[in-house]
C-alpha atoms as a PDB file:
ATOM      1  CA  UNK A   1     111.135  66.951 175.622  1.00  0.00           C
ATOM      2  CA  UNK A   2     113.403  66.498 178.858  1.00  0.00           C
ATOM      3  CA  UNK A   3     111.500  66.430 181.862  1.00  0.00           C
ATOM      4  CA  UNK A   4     113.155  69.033 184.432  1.00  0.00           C
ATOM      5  CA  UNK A   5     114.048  67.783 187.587  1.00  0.00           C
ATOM      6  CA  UNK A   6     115.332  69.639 190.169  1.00  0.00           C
ATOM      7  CA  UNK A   7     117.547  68.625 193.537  1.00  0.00           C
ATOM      8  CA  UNK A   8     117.312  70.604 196.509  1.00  0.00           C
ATOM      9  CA  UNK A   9     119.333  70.422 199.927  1.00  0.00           C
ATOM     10  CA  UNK A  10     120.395  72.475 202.720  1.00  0.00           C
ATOM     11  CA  UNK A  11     123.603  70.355 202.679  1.00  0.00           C
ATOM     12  CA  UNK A  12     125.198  69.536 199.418  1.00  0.00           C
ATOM     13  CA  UNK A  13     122.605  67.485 198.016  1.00  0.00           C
ATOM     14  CA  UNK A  14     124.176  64.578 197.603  1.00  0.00           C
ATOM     15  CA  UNK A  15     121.203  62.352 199.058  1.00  0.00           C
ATOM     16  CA  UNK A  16     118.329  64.228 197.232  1.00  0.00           C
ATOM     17  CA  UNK A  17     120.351  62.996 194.165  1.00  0.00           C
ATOM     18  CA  UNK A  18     121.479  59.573 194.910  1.00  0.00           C
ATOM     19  CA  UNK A  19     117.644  58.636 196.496  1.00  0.00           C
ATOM     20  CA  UNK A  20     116.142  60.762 193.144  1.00  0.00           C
ATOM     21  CA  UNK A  21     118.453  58.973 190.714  1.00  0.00           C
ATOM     22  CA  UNK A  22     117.419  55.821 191.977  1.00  0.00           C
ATOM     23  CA  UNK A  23     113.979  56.538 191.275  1.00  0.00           C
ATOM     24  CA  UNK A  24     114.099  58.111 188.041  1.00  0.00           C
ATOM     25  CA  UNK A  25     116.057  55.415 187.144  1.00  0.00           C
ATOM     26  CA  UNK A  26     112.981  53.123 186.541  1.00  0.00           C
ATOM     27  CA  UNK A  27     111.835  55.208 184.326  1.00  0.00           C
ATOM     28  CA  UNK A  28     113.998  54.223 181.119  1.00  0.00           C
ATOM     29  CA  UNK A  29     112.061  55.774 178.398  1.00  0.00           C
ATOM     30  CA  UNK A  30     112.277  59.204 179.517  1.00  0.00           C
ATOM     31  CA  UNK A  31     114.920  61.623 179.784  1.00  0.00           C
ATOM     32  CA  UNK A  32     115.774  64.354 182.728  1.00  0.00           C
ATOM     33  CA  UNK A  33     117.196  67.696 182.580  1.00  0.00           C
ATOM     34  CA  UNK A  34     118.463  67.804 185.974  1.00  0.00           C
ATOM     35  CA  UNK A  35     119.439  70.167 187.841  1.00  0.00           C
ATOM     36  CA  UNK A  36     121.279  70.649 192.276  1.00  0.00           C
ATOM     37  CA  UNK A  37     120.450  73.154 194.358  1.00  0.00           C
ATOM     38  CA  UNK A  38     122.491  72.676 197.437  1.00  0.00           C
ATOM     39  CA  UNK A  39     122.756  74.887 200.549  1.00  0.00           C
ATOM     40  CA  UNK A  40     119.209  75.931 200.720  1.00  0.00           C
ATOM     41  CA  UNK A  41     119.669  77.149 204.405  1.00  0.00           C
ATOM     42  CA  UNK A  42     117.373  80.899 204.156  1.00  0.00           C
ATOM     43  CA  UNK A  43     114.296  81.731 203.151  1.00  0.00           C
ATOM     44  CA  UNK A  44     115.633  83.654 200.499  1.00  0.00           C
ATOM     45  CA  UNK A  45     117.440  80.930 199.172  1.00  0.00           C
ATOM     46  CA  UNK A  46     114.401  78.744 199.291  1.00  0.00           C
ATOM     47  CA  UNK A  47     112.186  81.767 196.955  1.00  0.00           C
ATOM     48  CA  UNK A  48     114.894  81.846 194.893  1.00  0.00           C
ATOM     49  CA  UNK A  49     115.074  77.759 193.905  1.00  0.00           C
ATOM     50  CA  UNK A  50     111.285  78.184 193.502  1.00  0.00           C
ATOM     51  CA  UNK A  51     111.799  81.147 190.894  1.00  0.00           C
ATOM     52  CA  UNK A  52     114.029  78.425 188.896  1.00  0.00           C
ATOM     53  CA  UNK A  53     111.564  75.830 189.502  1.00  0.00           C
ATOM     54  CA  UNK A  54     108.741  77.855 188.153  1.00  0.00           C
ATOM     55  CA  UNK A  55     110.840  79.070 185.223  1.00  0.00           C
ATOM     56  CA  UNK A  56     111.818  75.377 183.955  1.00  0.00           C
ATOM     57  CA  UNK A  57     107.674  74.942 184.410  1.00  0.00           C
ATOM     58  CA  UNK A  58     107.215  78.208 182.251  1.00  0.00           C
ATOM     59  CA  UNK A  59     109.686  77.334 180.022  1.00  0.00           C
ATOM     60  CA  UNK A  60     108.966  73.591 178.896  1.00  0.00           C
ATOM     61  CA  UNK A  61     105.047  73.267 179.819  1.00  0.00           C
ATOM     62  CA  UNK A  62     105.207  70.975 182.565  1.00  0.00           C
ATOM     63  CA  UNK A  63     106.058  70.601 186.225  1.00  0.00           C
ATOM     64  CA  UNK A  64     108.903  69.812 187.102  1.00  0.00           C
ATOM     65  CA  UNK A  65     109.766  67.223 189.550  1.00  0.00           C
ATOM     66  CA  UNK A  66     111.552  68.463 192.913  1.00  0.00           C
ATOM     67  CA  UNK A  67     113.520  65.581 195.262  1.00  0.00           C
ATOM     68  CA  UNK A  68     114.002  67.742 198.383  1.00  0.00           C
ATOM     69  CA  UNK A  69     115.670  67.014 201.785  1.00  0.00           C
ATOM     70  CA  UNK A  70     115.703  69.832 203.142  1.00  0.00           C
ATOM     71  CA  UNK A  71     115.100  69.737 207.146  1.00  0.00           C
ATOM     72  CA  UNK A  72     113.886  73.260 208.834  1.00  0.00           C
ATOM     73  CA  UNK A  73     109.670  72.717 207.984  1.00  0.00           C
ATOM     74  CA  UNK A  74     109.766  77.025 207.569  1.00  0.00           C
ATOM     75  CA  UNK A  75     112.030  75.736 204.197  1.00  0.00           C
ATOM     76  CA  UNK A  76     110.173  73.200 203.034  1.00  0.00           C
ATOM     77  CA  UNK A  77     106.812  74.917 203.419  1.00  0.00           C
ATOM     78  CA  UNK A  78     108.530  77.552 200.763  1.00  0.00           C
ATOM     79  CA  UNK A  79     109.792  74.906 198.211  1.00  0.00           C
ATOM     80  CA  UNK A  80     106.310  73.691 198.069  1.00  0.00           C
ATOM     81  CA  UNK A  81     104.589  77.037 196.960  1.00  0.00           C
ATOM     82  CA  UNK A  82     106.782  75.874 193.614  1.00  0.00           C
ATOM     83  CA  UNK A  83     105.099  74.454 191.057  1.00  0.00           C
ATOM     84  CA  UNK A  84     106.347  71.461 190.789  1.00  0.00           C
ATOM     85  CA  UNK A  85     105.611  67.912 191.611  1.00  0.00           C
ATOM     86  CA  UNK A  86     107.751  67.973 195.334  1.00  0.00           C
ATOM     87  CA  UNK A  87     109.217  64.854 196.772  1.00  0.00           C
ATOM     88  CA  UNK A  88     109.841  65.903 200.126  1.00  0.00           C
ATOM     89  CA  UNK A  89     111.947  63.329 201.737  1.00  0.00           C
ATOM     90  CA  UNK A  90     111.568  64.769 205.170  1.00  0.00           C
ATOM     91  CA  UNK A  91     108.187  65.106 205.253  1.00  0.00           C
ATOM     92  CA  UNK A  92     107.437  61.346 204.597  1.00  0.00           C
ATOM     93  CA  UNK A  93     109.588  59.904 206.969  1.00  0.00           C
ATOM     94  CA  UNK A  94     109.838  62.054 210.116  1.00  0.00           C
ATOM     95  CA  UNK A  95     106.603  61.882 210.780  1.00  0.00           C
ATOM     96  CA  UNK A  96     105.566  58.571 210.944  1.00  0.00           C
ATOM     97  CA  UNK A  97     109.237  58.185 212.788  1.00  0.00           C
ATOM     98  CA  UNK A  98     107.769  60.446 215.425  1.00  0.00           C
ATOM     99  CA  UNK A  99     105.042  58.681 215.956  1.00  0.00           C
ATOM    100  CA  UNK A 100     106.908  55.327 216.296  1.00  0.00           C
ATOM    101  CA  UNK A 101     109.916  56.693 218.154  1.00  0.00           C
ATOM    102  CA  UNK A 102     107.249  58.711 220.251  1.00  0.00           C
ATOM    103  CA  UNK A 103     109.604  61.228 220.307  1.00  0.00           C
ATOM    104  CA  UNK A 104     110.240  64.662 217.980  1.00  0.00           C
ATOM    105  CA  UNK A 105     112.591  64.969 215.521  1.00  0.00           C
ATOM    106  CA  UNK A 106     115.395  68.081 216.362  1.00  0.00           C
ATOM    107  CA  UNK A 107     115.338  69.178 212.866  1.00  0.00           C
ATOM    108  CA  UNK A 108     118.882  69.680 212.939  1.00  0.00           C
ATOM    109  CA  UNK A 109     120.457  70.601 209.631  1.00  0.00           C
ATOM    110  CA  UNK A 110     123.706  68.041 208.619  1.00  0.00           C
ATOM    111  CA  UNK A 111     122.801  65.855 211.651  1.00  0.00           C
ATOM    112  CA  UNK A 112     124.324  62.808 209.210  1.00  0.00           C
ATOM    113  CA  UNK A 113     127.564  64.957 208.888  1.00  0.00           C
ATOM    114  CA  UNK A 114     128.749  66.799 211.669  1.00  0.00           C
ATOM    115  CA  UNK A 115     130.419  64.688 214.624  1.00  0.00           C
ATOM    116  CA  UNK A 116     131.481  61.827 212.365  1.00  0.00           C
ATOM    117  CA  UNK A 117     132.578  63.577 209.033  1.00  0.00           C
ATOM    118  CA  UNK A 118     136.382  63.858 210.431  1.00  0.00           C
ATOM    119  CA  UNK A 119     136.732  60.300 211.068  1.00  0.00           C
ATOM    120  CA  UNK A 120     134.489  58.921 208.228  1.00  0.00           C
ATOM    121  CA  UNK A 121     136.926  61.117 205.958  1.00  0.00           C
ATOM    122  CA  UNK A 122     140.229  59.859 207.891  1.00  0.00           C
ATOM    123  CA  UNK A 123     138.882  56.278 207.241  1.00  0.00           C
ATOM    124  CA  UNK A 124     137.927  57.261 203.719  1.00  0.00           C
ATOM    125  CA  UNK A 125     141.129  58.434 202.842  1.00  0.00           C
ATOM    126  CA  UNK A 126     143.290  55.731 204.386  1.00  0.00           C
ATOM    127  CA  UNK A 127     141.718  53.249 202.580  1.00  0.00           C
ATOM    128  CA  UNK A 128     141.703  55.074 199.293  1.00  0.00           C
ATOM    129  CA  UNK A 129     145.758  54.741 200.132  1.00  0.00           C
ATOM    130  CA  UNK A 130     145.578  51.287 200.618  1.00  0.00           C
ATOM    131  CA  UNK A 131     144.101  50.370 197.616  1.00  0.00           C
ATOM    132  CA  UNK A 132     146.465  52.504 195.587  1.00  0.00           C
ATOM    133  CA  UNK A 133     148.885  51.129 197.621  1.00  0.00           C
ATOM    134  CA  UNK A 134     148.028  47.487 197.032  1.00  0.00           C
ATOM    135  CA  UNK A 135     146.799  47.524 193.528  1.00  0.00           C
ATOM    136  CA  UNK A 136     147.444  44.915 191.058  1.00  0.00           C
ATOM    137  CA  UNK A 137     149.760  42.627 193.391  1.00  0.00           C
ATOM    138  CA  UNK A 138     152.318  45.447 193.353  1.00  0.00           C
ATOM    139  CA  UNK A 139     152.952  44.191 196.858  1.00  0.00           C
ATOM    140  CA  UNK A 140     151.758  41.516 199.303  1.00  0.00           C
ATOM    141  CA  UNK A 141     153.253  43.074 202.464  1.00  0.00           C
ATOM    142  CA  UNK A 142     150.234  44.479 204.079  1.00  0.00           C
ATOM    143  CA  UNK A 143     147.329  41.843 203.291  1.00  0.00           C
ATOM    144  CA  UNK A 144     147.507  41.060 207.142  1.00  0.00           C
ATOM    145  CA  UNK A 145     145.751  45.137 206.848  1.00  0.00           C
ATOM    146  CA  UNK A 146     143.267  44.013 204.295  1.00  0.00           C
ATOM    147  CA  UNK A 147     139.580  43.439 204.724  1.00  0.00           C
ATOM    148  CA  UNK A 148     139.128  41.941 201.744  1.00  0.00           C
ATOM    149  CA  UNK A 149     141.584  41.240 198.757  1.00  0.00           C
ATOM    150  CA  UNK A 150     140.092  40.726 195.064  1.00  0.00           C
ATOM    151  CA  UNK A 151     141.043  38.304 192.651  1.00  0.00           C
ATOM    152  CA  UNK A 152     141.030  37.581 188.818  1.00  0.00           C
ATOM    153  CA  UNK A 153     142.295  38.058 185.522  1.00  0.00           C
ATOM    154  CA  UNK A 154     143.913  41.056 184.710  1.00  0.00           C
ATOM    155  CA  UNK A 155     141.234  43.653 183.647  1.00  0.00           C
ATOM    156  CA  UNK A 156     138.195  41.471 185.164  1.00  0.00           C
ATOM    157  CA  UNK A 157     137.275  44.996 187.243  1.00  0.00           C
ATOM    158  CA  UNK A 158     139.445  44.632 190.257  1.00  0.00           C
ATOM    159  CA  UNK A 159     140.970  47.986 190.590  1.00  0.00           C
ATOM    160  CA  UNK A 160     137.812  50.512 189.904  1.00  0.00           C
ATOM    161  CA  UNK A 161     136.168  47.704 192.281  1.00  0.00           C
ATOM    162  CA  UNK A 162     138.775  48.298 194.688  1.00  0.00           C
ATOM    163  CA  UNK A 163     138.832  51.632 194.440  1.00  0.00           C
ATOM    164  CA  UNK A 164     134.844  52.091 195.059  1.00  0.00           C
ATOM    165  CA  UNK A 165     134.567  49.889 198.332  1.00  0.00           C
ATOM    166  CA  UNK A 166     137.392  52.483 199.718  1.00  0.00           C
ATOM    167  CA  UNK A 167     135.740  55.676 198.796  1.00  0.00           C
ATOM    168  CA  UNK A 168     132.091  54.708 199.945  1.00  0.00           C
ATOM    169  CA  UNK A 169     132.384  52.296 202.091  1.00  0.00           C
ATOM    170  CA  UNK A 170     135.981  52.708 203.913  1.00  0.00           C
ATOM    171  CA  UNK A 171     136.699  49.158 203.145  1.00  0.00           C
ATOM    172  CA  UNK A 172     140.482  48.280 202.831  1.00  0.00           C
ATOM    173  CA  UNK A 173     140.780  46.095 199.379  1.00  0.00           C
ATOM    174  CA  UNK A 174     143.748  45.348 197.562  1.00  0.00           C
ATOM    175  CA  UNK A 175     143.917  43.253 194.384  1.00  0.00           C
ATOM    176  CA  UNK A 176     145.496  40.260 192.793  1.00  0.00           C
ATOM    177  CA  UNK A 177     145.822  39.545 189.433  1.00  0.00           C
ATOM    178  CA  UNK A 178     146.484  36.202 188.234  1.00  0.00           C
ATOM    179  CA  UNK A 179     148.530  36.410 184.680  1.00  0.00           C
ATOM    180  CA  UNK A 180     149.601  34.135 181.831  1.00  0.00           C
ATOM    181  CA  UNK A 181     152.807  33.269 184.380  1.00  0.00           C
ATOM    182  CA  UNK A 182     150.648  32.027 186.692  1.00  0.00           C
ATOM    183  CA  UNK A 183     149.447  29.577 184.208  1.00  0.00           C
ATOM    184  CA  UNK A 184     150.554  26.357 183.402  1.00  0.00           C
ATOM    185  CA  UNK A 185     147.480  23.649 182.034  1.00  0.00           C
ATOM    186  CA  UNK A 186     146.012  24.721 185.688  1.00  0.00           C
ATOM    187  CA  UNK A 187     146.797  27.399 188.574  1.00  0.00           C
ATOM    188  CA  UNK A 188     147.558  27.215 192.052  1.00  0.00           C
ATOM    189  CA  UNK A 189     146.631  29.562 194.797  1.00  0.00           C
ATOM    190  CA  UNK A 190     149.921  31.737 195.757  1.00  0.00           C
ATOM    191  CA  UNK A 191     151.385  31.226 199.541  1.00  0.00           C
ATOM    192  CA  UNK A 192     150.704  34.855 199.548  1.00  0.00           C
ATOM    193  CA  UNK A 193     146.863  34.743 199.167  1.00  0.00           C
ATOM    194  CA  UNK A 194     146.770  31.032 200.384  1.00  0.00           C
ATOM    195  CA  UNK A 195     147.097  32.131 204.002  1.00  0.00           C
ATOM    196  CA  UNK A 196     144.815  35.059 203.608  1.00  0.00           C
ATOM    197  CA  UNK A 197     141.898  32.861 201.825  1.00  0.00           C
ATOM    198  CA  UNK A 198     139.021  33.762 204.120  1.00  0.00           C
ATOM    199  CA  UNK A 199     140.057  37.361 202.602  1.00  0.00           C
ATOM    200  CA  UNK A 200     139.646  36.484 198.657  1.00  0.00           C
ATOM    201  CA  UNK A 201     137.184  37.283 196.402  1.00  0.00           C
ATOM    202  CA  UNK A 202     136.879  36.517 192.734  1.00  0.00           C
ATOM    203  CA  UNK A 203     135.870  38.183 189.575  1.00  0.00           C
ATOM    204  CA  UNK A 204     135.285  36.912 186.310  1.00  0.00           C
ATOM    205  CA  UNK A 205     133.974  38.253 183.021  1.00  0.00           C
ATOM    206  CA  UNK A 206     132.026  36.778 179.855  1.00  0.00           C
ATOM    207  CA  UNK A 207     135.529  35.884 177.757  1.00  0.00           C
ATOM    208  CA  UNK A 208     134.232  38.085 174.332  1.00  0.00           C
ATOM    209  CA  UNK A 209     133.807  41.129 177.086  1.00  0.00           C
ATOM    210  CA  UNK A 210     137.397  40.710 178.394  1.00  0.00           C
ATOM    211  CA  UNK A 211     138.609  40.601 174.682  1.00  0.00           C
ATOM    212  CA  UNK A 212     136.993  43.494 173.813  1.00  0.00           C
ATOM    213  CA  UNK A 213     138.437  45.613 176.931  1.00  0.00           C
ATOM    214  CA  UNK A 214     142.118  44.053 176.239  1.00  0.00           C
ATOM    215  CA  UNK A 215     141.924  44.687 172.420  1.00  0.00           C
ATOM    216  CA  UNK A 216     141.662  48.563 173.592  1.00  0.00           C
ATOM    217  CA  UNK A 217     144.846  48.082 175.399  1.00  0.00           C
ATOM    218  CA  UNK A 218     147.056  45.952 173.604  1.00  0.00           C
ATOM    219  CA  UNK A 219     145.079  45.011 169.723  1.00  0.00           C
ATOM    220  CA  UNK A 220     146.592  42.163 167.951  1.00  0.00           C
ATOM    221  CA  UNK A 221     148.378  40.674 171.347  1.00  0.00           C
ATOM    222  CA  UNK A 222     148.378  36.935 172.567  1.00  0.00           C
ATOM    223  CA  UNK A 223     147.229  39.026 175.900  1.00  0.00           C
ATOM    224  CA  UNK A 224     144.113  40.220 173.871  1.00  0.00           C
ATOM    225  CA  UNK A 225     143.281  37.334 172.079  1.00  0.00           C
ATOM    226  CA  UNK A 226     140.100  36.016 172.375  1.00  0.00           C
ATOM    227  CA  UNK A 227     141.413  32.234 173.094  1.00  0.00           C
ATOM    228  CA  UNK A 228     143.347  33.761 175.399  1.00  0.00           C
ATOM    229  CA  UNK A 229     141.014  35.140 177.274  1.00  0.00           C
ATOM    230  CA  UNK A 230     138.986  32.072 177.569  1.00  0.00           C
ATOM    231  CA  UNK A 231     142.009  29.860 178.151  1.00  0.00           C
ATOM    232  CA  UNK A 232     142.527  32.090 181.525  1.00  0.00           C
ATOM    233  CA  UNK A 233     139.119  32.569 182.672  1.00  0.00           C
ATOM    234  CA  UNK A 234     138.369  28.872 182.503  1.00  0.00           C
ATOM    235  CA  UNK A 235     141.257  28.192 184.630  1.00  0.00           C
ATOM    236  CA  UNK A 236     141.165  31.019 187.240  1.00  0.00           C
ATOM    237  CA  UNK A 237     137.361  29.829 187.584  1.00  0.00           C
ATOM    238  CA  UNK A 238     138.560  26.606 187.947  1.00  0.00           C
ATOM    239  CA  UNK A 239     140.867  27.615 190.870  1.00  0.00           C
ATOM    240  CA  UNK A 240     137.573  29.574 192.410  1.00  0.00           C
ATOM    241  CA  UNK A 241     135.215  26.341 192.109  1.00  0.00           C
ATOM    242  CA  UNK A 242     138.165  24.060 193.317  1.00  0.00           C
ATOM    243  CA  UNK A 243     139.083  26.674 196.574  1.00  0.00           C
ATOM    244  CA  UNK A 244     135.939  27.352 197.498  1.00  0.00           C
ATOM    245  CA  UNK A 245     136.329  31.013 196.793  1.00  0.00           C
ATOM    246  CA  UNK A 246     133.377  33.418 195.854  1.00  0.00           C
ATOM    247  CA  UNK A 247     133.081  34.949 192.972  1.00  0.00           C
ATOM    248  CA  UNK A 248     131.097  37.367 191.005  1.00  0.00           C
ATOM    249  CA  UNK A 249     130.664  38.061 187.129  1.00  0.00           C
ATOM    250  CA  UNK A 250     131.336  41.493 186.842  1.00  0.00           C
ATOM    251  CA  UNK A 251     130.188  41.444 182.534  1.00  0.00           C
ATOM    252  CA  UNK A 252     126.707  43.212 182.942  1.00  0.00           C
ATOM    253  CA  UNK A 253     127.326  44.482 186.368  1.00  0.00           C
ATOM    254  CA  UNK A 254     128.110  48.319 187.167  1.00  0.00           C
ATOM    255  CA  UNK A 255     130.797  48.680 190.174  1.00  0.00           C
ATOM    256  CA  UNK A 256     127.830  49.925 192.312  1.00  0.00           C
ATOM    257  CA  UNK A 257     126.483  46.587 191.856  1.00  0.00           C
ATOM    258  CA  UNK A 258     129.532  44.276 192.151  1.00  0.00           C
ATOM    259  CA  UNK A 259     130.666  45.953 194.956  1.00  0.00           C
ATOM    260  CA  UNK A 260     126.855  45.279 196.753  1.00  0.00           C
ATOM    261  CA  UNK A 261     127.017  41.914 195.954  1.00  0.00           C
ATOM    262  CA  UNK A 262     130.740  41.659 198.047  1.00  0.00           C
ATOM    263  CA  UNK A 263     129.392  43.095 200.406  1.00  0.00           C
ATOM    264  CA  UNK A 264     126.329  41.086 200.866  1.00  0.00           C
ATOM    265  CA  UNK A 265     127.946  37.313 199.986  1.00  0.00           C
ATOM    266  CA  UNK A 266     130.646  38.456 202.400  1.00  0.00           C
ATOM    267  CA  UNK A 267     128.985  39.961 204.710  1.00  0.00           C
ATOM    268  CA  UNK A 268     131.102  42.695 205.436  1.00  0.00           C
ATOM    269  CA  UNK A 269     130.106  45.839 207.815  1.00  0.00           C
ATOM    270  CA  UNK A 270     130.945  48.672 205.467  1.00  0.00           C
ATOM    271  CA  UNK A 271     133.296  51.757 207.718  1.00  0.00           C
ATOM    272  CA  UNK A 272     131.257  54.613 206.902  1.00  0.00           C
ATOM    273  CA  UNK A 273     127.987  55.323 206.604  1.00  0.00           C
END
């Protein structure tokens, strides 16, 4: 049986699921039936959730688990008459920030969101354009605007990569792709990217992956073919190795993780937070 699970926020509860996810995530032999709350901001509200949480407890024979960030303490106190296994988010790291800050926390509700949502969602959305803008080479005009420009063969992950840095992180990336024409027994570096270099990174993929994505596309095409494929990863890496840039194999990785590792052999300062 699914164990319910249960995220509850006076905001939208975006954290409570991101921070619960995380955690639930290590444990990969059970499955969740979960479920967001979000804009738990009365006290009815609160008795309310805690009627669903009980019901789910009713219903399947165990507690559920509850990942709550609430904020008011009146809230919280009401969540945890539930029964349910409550991780209260609030509750185990204000205090002990108190104590070290020596100061009390405000307990203001969307503290995270309110003076720098407008500007967080101006930069969001501006790089978002950029990347659309400078997708797979479709122009070079505005890499002097770039914070970081990708690099590979086509379908190595560049675009969804691209696309991710923008929407959580505000990062401007645009995106390269190096094709057959670009080959020739070995590949040079393009004037365009040459005098952007400190921008590039790379990504490569395990040749039988990139096969298997380009037989989707195109099946039964040189492009797809799986000597292809290895012809032009061995050269682009090649070109990485012999340039000095960094790279990444994005075969086993999810974006969330590619983009992380960017960010961290780059190190880049990511535009929102």
């Amino acid at each position: 049986m699914k164990r319910s699970v249960f995220f509850i926020s006076d905001r939208t509860g975006i954290t409570a699921e991101m921070v619960g996810n995380a955690l639930l995530s290590q444990f990969e032999t059970l499955e969740f039936d979960t479920k967001t709350i979000p804009f738990i901001d009365t006290a009815d509200k609160a008795r309310e959730a805690v009627a669903q949480i009980n019901a789910a407890a009713e219903r399947n024979g165990l507690r559920p688990v509850v990942f709550d960030t609430i904020v008011r303490p009146e809230l919280r106190e009401v969540i945890r008459t539930s029964n349910a296994m409550v991780m209260d988010f609030f509750a185990a790291f204000i205090g002990p920030l108190e104590e070290e800050l020596a100061q009390k926390s405000s307990f203001t509700v969307g503290k995270l969101h309110g003076s720098v949502d407008s500007e967080a969602y101006t930069n969001r959305i501006d790089a978002v354009n950029y990347a659309l803008t400078n997708d797979d080479g479709r122009t070079t005009r505005y890499y002097d605007q770039a914070d970081l420009i990708l690099v590979g063969v086509s379908r190595s992950g560049k675009t969804p990569t691209s696309l991710y840095l923008a929407l959580q992180f505000g990062i401007r990336a645009a995106n390269y792709p190096f094709t057959e024409e670009d080959m020739d027994e070995e590949i040079l570096l393009p004037r365009d990217l040459r005098q952007y270099k400190d921008k590039l990174y790379g990504l490569s993929i395990d040749p039988a992956r990139l096969h298997a994505i380009r037989t989707e596309r195109r099946a039964g095409s040189k492009y797809a073919s799986l000597p292809q494929c290895q012809y032009e990863l061995k050269l682009v890496e090649e070109l990485f190795r012999r340039e000095r840039i960094p790279f990444v194999n994005t075969t086993s990785r999810s974006i969330e993780e590619i983009a992380s590792k960017i960010l961290a052999d780059t190190g880049m300062k990511r535009h929102l937070f």
